[in-house]
N, C-alpha and C. Protein backbone atom coordinates (compact mmCIF):
# COMPACT_ATOMS: atom_id res chain seq x y z
N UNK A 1 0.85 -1.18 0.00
CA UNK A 1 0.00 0.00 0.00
C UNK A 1 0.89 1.23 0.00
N UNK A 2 0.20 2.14 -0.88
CA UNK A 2 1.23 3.34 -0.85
C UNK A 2 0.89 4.16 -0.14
N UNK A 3 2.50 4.83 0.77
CA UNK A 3 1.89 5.38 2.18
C UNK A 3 1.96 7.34 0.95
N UNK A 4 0.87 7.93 1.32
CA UNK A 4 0.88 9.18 0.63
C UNK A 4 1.65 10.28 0.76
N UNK A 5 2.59 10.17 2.14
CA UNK A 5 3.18 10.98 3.19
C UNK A 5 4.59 10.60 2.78
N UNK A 6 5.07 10.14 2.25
CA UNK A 6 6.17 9.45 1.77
C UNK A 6 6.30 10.44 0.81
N UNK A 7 7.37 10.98 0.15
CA UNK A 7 7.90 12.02 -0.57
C UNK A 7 8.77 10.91 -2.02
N UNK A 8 9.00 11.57 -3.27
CA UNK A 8 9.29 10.82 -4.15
C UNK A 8 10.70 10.02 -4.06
N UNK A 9 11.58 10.43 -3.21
CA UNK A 9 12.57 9.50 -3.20
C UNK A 9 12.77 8.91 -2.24
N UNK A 10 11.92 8.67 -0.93
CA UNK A 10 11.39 7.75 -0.63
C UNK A 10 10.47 6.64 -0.42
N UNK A 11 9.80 7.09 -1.47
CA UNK A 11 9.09 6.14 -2.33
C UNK A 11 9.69 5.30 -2.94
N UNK A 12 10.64 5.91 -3.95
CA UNK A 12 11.64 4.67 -5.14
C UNK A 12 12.62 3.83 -4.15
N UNK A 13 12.55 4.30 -2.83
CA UNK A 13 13.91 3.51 -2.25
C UNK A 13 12.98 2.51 -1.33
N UNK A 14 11.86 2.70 -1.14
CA UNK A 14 10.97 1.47 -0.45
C UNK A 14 10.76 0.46 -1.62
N UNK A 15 10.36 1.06 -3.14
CA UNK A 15 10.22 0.30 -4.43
C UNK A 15 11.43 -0.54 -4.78
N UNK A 16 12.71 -0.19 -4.71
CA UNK A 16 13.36 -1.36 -4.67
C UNK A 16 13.84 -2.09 -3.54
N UNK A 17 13.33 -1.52 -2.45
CA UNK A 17 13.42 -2.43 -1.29
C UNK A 17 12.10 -3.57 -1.77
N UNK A 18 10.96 -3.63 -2.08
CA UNK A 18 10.19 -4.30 -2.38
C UNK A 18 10.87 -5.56 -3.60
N UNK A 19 11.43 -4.89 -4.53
CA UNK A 19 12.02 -5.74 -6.03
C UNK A 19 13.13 -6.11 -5.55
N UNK A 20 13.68 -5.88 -4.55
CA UNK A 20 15.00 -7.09 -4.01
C UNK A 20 14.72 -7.76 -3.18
N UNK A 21 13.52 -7.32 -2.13
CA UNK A 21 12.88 -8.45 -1.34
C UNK A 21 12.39 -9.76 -2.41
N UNK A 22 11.68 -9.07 -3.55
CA UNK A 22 10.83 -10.36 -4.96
C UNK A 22 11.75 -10.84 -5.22
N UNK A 23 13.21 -10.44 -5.92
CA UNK A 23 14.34 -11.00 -6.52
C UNK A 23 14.82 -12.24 -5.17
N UNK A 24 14.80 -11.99 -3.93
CA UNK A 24 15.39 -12.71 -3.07
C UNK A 24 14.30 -13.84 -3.02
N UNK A 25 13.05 -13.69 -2.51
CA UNK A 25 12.48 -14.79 -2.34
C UNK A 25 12.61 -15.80 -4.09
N UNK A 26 12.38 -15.55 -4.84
CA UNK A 26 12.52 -16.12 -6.15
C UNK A 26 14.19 -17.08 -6.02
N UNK A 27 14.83 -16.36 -5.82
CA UNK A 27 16.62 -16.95 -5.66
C UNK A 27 16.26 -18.55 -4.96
N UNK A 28 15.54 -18.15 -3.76
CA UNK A 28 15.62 -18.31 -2.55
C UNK A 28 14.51 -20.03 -2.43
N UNK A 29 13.78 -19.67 -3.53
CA UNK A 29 12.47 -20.85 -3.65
C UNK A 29 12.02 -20.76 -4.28
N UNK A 30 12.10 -20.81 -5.39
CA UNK A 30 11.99 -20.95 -6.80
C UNK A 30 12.91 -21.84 -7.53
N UNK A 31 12.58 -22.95 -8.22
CA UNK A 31 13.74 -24.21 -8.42
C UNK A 31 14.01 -24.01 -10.47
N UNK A 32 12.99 -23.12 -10.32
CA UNK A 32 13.20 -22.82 -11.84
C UNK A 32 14.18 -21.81 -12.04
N UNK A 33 14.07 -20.90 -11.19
CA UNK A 33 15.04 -19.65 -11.03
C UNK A 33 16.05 -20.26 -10.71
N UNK A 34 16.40 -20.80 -9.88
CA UNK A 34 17.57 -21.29 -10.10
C UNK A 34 18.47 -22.19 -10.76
N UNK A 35 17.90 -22.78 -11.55
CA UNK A 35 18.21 -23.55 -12.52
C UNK A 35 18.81 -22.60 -13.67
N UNK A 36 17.50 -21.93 -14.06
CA UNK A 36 17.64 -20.63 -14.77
C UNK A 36 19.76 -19.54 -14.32
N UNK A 37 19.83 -19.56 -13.35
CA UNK A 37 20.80 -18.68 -12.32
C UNK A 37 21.88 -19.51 -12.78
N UNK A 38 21.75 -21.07 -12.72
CA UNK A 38 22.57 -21.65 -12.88
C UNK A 38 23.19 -21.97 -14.36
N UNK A 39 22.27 -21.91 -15.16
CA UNK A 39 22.79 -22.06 -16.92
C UNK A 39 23.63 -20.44 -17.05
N UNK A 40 22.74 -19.48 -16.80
CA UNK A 40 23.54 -17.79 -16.72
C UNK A 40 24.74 -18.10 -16.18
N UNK A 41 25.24 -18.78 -15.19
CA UNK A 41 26.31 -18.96 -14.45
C UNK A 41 27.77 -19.46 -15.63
N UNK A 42 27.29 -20.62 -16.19
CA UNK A 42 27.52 -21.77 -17.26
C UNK A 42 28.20 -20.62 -18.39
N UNK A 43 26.48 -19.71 -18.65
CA UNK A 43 27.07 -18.91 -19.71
C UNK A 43 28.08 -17.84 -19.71
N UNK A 44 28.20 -17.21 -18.55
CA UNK A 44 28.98 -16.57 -18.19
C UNK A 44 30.58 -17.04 -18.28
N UNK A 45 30.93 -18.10 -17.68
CA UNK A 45 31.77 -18.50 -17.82
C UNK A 45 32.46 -18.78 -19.49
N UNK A 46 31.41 -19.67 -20.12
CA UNK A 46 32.02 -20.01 -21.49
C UNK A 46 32.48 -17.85 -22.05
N UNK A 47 31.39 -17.21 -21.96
CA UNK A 47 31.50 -15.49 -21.95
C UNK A 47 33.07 -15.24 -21.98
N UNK A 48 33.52 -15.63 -20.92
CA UNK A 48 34.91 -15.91 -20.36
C UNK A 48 36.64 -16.42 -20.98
N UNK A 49 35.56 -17.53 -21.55
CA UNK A 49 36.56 -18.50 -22.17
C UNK A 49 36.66 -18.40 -23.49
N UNK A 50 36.01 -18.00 -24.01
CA UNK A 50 35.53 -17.90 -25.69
C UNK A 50 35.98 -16.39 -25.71
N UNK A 51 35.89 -15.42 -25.07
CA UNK A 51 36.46 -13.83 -25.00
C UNK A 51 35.25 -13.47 -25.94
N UNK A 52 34.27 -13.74 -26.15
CA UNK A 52 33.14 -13.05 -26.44
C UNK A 52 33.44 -11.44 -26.87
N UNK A 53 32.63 -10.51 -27.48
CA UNK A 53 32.81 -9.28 -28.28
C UNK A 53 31.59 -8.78 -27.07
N UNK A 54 32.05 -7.44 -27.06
CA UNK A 54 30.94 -6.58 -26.46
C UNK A 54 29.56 -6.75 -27.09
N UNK A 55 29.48 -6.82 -28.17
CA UNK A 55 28.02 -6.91 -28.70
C UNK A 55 27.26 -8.74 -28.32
N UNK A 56 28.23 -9.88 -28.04
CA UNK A 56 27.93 -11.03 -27.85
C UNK A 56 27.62 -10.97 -26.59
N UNK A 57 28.06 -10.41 -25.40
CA UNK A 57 27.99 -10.24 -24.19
C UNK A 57 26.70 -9.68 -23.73
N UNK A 58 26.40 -8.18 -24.64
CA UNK A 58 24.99 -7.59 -24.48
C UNK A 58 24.01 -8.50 -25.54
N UNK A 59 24.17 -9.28 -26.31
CA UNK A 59 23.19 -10.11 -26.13
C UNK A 59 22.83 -11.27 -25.49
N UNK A 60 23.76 -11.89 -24.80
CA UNK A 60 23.81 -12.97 -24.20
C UNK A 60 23.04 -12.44 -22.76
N UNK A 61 23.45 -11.34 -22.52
CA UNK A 61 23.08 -10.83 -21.14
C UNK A 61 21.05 -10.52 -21.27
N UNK A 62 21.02 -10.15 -22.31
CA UNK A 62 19.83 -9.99 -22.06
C UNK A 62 19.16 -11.08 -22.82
N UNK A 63 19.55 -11.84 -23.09
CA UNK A 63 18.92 -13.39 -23.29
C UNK A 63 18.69 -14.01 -21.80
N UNK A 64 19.44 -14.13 -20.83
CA UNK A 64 19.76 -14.20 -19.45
C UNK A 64 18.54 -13.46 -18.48
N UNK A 65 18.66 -11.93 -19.23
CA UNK A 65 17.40 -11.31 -18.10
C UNK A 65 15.85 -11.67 -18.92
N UNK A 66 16.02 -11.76 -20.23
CA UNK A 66 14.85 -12.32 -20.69
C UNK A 66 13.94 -13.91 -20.38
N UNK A 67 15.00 -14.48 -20.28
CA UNK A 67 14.40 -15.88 -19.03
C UNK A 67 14.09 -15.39 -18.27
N UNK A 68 15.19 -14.63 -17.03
CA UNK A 68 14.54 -14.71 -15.65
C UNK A 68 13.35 -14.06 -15.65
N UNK A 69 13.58 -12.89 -16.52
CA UNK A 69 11.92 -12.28 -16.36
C UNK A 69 10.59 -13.12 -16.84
N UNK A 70 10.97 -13.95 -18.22
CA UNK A 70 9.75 -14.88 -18.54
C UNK A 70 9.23 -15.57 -16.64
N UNK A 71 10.34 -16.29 -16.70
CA UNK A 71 10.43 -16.82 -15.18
C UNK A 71 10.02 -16.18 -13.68
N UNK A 72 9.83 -15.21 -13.71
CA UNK A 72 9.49 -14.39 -12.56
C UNK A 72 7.85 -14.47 -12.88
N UNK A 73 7.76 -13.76 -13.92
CA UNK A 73 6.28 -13.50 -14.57
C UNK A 73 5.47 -14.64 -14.60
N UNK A 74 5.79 -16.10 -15.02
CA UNK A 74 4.96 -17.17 -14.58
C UNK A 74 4.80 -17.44 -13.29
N UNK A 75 6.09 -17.38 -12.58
CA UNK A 75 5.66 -17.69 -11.26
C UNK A 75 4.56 -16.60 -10.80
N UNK A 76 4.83 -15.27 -11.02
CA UNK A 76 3.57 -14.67 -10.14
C UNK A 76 1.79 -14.65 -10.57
N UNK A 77 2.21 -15.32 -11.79
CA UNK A 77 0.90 -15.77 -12.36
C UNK A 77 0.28 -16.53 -11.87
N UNK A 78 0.81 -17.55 -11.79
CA UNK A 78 0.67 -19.14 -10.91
C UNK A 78 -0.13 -18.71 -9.49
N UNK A 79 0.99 -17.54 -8.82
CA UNK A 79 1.00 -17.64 -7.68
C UNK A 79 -0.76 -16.80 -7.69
N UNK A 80 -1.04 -16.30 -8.63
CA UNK A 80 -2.23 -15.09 -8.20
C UNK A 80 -3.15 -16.17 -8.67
N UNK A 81 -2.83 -17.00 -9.75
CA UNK A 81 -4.24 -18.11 -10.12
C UNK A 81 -4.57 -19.32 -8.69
N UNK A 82 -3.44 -19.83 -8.44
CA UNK A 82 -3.72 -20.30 -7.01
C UNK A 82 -4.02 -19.79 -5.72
N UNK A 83 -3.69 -18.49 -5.75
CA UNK A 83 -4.51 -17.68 -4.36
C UNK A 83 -6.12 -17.71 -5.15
N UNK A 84 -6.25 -17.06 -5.87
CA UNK A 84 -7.88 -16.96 -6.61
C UNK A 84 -8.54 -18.24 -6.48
N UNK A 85 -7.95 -19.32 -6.96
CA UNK A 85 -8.70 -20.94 -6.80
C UNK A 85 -7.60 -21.50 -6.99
N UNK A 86 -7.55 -21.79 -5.19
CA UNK A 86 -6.93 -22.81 -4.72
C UNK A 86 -6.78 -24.26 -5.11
N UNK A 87 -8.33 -24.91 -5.39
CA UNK A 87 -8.66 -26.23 -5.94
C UNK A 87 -8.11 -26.34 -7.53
N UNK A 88 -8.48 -27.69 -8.23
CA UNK A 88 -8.07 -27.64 -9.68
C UNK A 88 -9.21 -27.18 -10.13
N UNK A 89 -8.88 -26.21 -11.41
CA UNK A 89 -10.20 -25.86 -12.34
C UNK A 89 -9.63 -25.35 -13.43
N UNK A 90 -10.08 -25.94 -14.24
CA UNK A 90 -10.15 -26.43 -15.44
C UNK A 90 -9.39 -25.21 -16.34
N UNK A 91 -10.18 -23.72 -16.24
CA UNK A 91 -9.37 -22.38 -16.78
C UNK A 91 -7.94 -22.28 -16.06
N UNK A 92 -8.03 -22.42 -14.84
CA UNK A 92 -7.15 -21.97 -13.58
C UNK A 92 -6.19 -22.96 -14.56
N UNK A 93 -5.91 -24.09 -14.44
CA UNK A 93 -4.96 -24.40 -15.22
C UNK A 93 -4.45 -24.37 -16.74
N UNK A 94 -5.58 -24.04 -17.12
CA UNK A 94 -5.32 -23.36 -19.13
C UNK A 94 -4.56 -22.13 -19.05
N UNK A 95 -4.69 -21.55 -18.11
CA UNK A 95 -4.26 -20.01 -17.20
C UNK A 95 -2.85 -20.35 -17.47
N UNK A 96 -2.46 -21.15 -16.24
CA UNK A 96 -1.35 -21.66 -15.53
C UNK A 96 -0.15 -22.00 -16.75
N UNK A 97 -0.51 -23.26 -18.14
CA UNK A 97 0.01 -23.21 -19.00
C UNK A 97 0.18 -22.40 -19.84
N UNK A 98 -0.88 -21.45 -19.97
CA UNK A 98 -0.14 -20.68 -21.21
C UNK A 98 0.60 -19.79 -20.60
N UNK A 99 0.72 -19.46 -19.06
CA UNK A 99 1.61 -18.62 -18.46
C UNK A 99 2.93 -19.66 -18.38
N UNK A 100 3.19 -20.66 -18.48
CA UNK A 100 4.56 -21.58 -18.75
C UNK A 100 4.62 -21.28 -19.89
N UNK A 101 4.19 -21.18 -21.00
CA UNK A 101 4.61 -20.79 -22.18
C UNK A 101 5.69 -19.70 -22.75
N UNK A 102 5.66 -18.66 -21.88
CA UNK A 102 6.65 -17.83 -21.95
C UNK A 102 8.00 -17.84 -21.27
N UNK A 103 8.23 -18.73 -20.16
CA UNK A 103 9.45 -19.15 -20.17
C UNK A 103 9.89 -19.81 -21.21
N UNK A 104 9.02 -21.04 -21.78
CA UNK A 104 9.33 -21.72 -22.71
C UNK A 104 10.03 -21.05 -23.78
N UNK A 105 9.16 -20.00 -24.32
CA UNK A 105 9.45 -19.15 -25.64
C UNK A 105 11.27 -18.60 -25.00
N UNK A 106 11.18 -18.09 -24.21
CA UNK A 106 12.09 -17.42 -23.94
C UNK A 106 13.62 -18.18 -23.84
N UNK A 107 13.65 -19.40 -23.07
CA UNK A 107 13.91 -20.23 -23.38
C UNK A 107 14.78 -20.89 -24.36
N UNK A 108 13.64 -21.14 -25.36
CA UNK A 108 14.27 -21.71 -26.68
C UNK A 108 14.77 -20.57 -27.79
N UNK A 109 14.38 -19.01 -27.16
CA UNK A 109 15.15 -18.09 -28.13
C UNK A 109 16.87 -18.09 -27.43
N UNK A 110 16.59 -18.33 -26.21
CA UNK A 110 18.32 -18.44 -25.80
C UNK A 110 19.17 -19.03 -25.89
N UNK A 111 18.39 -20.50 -26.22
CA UNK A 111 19.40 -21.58 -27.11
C UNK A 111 19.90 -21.11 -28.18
N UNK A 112 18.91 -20.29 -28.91
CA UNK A 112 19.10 -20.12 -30.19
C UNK A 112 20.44 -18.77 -30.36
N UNK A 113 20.57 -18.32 -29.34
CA UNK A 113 21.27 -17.06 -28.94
C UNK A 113 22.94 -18.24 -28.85
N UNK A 114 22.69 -19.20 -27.77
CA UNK A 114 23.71 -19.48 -27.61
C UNK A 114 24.37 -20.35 -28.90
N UNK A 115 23.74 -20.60 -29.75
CA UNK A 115 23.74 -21.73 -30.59
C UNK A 115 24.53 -20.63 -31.73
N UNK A 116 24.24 -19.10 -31.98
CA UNK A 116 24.46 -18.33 -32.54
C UNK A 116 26.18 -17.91 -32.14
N UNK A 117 26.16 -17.54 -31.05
CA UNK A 117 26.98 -17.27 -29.86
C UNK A 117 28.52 -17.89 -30.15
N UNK A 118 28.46 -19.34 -29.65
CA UNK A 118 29.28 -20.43 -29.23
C UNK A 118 29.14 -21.42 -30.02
N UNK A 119 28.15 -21.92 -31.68
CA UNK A 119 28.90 -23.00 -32.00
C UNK A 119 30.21 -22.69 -33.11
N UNK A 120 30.06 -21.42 -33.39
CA UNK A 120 31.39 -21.08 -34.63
C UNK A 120 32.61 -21.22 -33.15
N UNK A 121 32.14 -20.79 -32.48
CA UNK A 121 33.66 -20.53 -31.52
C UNK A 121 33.89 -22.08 -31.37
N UNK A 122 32.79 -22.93 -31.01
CA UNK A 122 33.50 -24.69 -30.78
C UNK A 122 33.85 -25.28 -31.81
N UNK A 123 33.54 -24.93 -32.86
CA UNK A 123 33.94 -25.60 -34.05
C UNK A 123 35.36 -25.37 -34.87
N UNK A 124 35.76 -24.48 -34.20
CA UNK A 124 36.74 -23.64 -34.30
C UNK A 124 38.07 -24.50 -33.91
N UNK A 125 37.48 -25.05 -32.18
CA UNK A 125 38.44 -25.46 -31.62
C UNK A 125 39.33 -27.39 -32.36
N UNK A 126 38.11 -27.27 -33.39
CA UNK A 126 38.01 -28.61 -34.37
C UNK A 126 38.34 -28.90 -35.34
């Protein structure tokens, strides 16, 4: 709730106190996010090893925030269709999947990033 008495830059500094509290619980219990945390990790490294170009890096990077965000965004979908109806029902879960869908998408454009990325550099090594 927004307190009205609160002045504008303490407002934005409660607002990302709020989006690092979300970012933490997600880290924290979320098994997709971290999975997710953990391939970024992977990619980072090869980033590393391969000496990647500034322009490979800014896309790789936001291939990276483009998961986690697909990934954030289903989970809070999920999370608002299961507070709404708790039980199974039938939309509630048509809901639920097409909100997995956009990790998915997101996903398989980052393979396609990395596939772009890193297979001239491995083939290289061949």
């Amino acid at each position: 709730m927004k307190n009205t008495k609160d002045g504008f830059f303490i407002g934005r500094v409660k607002s990302v106190k709020f989006a690092l509290k979300g970012m933490w619980i997600l880290i924290t219990t979320e098994d997709s996010i971290k999975a997710q945390l953990f391939f970024a990790f992977i990619a980072t490294i090869l980033g590393f090893y391969f000496d990647i170009s500034g322009t490979e890096w800014a896309i790789q990077v936001l291939a990276i925030g483009l998961v986690l965000v697909a990934e954030a965004a289903n989970t809070a979908i999920e999370e608002v269709a299961d507070f709404i109806h708790p039980e199974y029902h039938e939309k509630i879960g048509l809901i639920k999947d097409i909100a997995a869908g956009a990790p998915s998408f997101a996903a398989f454009i980052s393979l396609i990033i990395v596939g772009i990325i890193y297979v001239p550099k491995i083939l290289v090594l061949f």
